[in-house]
Protein backbone atom coordinates (compact mmCIF):
# COMPACT_ATOMS: atom_id res chain seq x y z
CA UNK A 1 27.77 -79.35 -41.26
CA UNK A 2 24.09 -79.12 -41.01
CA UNK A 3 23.44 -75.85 -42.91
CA UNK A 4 25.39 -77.67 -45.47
CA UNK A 5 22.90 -80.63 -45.47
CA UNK A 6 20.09 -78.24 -44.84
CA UNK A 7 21.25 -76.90 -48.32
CA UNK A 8 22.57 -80.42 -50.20
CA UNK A 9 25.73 -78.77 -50.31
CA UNK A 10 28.46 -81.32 -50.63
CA UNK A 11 31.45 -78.77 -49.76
CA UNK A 12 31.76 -76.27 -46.98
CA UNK A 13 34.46 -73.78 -45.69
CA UNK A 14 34.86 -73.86 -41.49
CA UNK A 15 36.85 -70.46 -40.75
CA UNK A 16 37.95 -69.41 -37.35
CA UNK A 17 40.50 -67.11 -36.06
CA UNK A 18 41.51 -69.22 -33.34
CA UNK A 19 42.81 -72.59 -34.01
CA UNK A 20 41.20 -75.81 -35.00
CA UNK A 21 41.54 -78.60 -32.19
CA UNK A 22 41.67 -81.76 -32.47
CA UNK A 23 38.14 -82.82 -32.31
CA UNK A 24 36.90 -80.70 -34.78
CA UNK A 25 39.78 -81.54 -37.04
CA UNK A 26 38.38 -85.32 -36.59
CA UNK A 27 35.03 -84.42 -37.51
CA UNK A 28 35.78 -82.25 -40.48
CA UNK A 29 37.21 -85.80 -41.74
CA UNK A 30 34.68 -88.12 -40.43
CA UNK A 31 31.59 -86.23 -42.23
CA UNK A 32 30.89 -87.14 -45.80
CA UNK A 33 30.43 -83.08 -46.88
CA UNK A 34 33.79 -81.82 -47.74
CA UNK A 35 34.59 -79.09 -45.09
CA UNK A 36 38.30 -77.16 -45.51
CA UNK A 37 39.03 -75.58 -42.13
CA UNK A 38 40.99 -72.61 -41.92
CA UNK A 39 42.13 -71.42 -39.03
CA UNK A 40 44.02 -68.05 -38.10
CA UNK A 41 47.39 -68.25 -38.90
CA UNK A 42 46.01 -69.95 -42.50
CA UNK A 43 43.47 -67.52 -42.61
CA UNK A 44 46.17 -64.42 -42.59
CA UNK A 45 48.59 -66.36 -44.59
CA UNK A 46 45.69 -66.39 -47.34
CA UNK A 47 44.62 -62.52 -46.95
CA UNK A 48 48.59 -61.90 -47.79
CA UNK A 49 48.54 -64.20 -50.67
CA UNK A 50 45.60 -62.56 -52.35
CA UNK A 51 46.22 -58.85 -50.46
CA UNK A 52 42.84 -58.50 -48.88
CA UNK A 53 42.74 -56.35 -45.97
CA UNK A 54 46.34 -55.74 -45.89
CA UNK A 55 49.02 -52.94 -47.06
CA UNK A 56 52.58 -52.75 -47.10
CA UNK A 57 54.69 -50.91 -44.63
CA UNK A 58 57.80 -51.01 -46.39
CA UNK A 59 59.68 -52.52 -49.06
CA UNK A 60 63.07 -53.76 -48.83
CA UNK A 61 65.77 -54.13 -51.88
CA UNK A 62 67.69 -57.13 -51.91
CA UNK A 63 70.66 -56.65 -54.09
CA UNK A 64 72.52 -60.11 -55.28
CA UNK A 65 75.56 -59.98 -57.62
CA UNK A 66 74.79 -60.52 -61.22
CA UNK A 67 77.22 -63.35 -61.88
CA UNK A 68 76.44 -63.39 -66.07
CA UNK A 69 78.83 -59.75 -65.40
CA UNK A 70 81.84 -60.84 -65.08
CA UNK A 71 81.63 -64.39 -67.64
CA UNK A 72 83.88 -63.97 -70.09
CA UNK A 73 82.57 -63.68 -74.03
């Protein structure tokens, strides 16, 4: 929070790849800069979302019956 003062920033992004704890969580809310924490599990849910860093193994077919088949005309 004070690099984002030092700077007039109003926002800020807190990233960690442990978790966030309690305290810090409190803090984040308390100050009047805007700071989004991310912690691990968010920040690997968010390199799948936009595929940075990551490649696929394997992709798996999932087959459903196409019901509009078998409606009669």
């Amino acid at each position: 929070v004070g690099a984002l003062a030092g700077k007039q920033a109003h926002k800020g992004i807190f990233i960690t790849t442990s978790g966030n704890n309690t305290n810090a969580i409190e803090f984040a809310e308390a100050v009047p800069q805007k700071v989004i924490l991310i912690d691990g599990l968010r920040l690997v849910d968010l390199m799948i979302e936009h595929n940075v860093g990551v490649s696929t193994e394997r992709t798996i077919a999932i087959t459903r019956l196409d019901t509009d088949y078998f409606e009669e005309s």
